[in-house]
Every structure is written in structure tokens, then in C-alpha cells.
C-alpha atoms as a PDB file:
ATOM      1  CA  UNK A   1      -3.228 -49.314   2.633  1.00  0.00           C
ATOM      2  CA  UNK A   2      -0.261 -46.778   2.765  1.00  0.00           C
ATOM      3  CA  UNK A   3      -1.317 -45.329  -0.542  1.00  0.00           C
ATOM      4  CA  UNK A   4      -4.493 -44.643   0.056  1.00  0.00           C
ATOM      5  CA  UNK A   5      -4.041 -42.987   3.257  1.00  0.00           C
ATOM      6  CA  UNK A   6      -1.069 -40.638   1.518  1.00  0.00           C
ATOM      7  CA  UNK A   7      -3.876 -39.969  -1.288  1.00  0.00           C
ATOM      8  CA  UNK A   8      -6.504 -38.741   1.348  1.00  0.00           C
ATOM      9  CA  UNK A   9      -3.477 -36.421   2.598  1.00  0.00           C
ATOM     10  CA  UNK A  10      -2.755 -35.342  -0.369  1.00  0.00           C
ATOM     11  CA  UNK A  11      -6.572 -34.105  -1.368  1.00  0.00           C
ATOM     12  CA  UNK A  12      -6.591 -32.214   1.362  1.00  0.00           C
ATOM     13  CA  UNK A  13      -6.230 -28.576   1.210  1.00  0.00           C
ATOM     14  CA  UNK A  14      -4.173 -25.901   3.495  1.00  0.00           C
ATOM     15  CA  UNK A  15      -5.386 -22.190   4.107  1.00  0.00           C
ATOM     16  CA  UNK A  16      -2.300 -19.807   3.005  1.00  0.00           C
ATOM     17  CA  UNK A  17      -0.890 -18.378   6.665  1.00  0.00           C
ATOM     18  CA  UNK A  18      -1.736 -14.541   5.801  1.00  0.00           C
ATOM     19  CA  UNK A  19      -4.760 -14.292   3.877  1.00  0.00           C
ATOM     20  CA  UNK A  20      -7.337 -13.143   6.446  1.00  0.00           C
ATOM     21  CA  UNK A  21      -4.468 -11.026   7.606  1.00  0.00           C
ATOM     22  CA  UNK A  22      -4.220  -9.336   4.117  1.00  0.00           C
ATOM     23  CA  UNK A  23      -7.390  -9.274   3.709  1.00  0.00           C
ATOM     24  CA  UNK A  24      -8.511  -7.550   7.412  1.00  0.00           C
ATOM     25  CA  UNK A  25      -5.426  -4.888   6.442  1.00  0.00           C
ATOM     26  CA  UNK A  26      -6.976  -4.022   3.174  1.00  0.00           C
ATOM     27  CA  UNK A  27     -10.279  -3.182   4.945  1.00  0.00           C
ATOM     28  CA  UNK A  28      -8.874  -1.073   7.929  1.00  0.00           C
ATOM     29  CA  UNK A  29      -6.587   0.317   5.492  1.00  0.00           C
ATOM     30  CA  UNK A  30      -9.179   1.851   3.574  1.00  0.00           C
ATOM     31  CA  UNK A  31     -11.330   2.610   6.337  1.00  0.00           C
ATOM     32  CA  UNK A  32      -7.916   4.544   7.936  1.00  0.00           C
ATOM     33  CA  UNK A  33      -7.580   6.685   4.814  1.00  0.00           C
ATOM     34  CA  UNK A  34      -8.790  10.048   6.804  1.00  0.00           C
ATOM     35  CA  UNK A  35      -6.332   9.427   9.461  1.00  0.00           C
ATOM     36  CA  UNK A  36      -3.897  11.655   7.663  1.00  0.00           C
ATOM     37  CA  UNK A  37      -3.156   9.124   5.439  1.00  0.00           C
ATOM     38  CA  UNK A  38       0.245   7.396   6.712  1.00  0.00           C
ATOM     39  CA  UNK A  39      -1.686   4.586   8.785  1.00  0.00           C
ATOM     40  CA  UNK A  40      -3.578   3.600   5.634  1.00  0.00           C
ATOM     41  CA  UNK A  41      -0.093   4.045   3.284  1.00  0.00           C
ATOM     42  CA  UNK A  42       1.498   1.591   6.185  1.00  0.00           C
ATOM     43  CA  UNK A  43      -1.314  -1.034   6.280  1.00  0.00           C
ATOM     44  CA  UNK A  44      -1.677  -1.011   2.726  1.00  0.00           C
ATOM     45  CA  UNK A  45       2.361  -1.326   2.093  1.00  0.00           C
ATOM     46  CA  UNK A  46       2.544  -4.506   5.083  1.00  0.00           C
ATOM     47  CA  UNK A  47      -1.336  -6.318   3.481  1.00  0.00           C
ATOM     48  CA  UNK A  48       1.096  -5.895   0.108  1.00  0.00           C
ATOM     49  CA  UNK A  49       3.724  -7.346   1.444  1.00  0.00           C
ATOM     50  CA  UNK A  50       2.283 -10.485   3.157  1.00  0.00           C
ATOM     51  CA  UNK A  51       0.304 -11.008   0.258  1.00  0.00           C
ATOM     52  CA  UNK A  52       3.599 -11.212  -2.035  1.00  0.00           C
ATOM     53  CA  UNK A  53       4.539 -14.157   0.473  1.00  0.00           C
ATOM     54  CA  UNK A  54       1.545 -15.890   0.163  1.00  0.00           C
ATOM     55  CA  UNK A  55       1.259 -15.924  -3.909  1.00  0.00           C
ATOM     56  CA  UNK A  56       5.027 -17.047  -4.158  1.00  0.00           C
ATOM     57  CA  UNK A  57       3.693 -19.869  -1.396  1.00  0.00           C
ATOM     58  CA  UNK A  58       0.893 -20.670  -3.352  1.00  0.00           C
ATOM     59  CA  UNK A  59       2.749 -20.473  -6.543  1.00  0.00           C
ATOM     60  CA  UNK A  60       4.969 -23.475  -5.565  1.00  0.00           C
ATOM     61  CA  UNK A  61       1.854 -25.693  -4.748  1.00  0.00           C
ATOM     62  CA  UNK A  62      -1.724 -24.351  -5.799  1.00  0.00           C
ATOM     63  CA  UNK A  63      -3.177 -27.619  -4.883  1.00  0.00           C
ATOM     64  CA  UNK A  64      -2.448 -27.593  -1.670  1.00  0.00           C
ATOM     65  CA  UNK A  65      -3.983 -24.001  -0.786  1.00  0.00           C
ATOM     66  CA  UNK A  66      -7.511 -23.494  -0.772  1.00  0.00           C
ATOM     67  CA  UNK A  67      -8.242 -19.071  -0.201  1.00  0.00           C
ATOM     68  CA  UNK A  68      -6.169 -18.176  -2.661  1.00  0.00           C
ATOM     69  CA  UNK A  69      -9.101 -15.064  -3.533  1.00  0.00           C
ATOM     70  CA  UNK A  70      -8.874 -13.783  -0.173  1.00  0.00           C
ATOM     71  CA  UNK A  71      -5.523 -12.755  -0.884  1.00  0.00           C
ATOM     72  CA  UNK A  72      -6.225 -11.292  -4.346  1.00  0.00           C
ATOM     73  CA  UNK A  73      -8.994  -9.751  -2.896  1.00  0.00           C
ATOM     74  CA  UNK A  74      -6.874  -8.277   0.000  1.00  0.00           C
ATOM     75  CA  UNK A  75      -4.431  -6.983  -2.765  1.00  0.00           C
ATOM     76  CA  UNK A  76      -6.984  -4.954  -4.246  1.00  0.00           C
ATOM     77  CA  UNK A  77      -8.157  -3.370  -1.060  1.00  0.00           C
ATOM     78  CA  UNK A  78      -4.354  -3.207   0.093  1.00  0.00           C
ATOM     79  CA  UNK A  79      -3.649  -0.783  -3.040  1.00  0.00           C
ATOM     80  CA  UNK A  80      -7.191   1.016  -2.879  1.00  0.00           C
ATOM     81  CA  UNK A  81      -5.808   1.857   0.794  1.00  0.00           C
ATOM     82  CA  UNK A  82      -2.522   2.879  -0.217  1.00  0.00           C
ATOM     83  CA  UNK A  83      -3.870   5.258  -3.339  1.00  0.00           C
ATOM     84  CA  UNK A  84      -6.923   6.823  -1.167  1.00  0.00           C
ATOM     85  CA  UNK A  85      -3.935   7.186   2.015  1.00  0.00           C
ATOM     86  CA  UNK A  86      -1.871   8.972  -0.576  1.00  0.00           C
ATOM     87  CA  UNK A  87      -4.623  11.148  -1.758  1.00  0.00           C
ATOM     88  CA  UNK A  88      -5.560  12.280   1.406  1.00  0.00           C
ATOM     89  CA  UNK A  89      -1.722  12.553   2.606  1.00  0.00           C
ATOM     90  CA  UNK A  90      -1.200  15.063  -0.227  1.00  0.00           C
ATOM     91  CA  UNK A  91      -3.935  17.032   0.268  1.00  0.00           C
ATOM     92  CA  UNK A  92      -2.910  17.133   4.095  1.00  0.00           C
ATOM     93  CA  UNK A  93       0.216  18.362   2.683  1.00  0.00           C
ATOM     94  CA  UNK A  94      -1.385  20.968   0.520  1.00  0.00           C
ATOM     95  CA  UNK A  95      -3.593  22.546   3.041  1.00  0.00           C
ATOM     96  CA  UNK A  96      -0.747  22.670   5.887  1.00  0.00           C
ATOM     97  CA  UNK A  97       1.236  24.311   3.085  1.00  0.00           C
ATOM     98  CA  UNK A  98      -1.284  27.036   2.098  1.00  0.00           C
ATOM     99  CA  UNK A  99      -2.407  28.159   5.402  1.00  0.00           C
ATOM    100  CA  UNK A 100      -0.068  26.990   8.232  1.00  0.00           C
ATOM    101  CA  UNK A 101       0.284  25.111  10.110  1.00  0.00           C
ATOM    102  CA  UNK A 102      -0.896  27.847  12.873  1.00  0.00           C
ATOM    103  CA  UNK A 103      -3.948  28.121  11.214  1.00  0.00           C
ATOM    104  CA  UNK A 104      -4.857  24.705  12.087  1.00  0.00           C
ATOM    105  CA  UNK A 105      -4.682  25.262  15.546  1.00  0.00           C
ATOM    106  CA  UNK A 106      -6.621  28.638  15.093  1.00  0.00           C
ATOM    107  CA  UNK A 107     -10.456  28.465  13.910  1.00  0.00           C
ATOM    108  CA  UNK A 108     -10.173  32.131  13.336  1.00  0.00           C
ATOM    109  CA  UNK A 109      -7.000  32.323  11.450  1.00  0.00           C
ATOM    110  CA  UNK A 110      -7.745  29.668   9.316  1.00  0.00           C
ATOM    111  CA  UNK A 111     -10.814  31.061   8.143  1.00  0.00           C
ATOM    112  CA  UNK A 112      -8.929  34.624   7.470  1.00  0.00           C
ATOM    113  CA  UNK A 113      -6.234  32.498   5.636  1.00  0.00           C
ATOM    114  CA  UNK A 114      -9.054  30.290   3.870  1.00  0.00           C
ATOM    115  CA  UNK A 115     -10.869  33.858   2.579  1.00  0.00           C
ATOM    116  CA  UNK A 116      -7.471  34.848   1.241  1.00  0.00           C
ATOM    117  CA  UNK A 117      -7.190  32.305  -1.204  1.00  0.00           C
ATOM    118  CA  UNK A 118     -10.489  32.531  -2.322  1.00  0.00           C
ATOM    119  CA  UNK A 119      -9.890  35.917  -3.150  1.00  0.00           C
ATOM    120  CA  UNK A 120     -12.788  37.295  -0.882  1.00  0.00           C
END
């Protein structure tokens, strides 16, 4: 009777503690890629990290864990986040860099400054 109970237990699979949390950062990290690019860099880097707990977890047991895709598929999104975040951020970077960061502030100005480096 004991055995078959601890076989019933042991059929029965666990969802891994952070994979709809990896998985929900990877989205809202790429959606936050226009945001200047540092809150999509930061979800992407913490969705990473979670999901490095969660393989090692499921690495010492894959039987017993049941999403394991979620959190490759977070991982995926995670590091689309962080590469379209970093894009952006360095383009941010680029464009305070060539016109100001007064221009930004200034319609006018940045215009003027935007003509100058077209050459027109």
C-alpha cells in the first residue's frame, strides 16, 4: 500500500517557481525597449537570471518539473529585450551626443541642430 501511494507521488509533476515570472519579464521587457532602453536591459538581465535558477533546478530533477519551455521561451524573449534595450540605449546615446542634450528640450533647436548634420 505504501508503495503505491509513494509511486502516485512520484508521477506527479511540479511547475518550476519562476517560469511565468521569466516568461511575463521577457514580454514587458521587449515591449519596454523604447523606454530609453535601461528598463528593458534590467528586465531582461533579472528574466535571465531567474531563468538560470530554474534550469540548474530542473537540471537536478527533470521529472519532477513539468514548464520547463516557458522558461526557454522566457530566455529568448529575456535576450531579445536586452539586445533591442541596448539598441535603443545606444542610439539614445548617439542622438543626446550629436545634438544636446538642450536640443531635446528645444523643438526649435533641435531641428537647427538636426539640419546641421544633414548638411542642409
Amino acid at each position: 500500500m505504501d508503495q503505491n501511494n509513494f509511486s502516485t507521488f512520484e508521477n506527479q509533476s511540479q511547475k518550476l517557481p519562476n517560469a511565468t515570472v521569466v516568461l511575463v519579464m521577457g514580454i514587458v521587457s521587449i515591449l519596454s525597449c523604447c523606454c530609453y532602453g535601461i528598463i528593458s536591459v534590467l528586465l531582461g538581465v533579472v528574466g535571465l537570471y531567474l531563468a538560470k535558477k530554474d534550469t540548474q533546478l530542473y537540471n537536478e530533477n527533470p521529472n519532477w518539473y513539468s514548464n520547463y519551455n516557458n522558461i526557454k521561451t522566457g530566455k529568448i524573449l529575456c535576450i531579445i529585450g536586452i539586445v533591442l534595450g541596448a539598441i535603443y540605449l545606444i542610439f539614445m546615446l548617439f542622438i543626446i551626443a550629436a545634438v544636446g542634450m538642450d536640443a531635446l528640450q528645444d523643438p526649435a533647436l533641435m531641428e537647427q541642430r538636426m539640419r546641421e548634420l544633414m548638411g542642409q
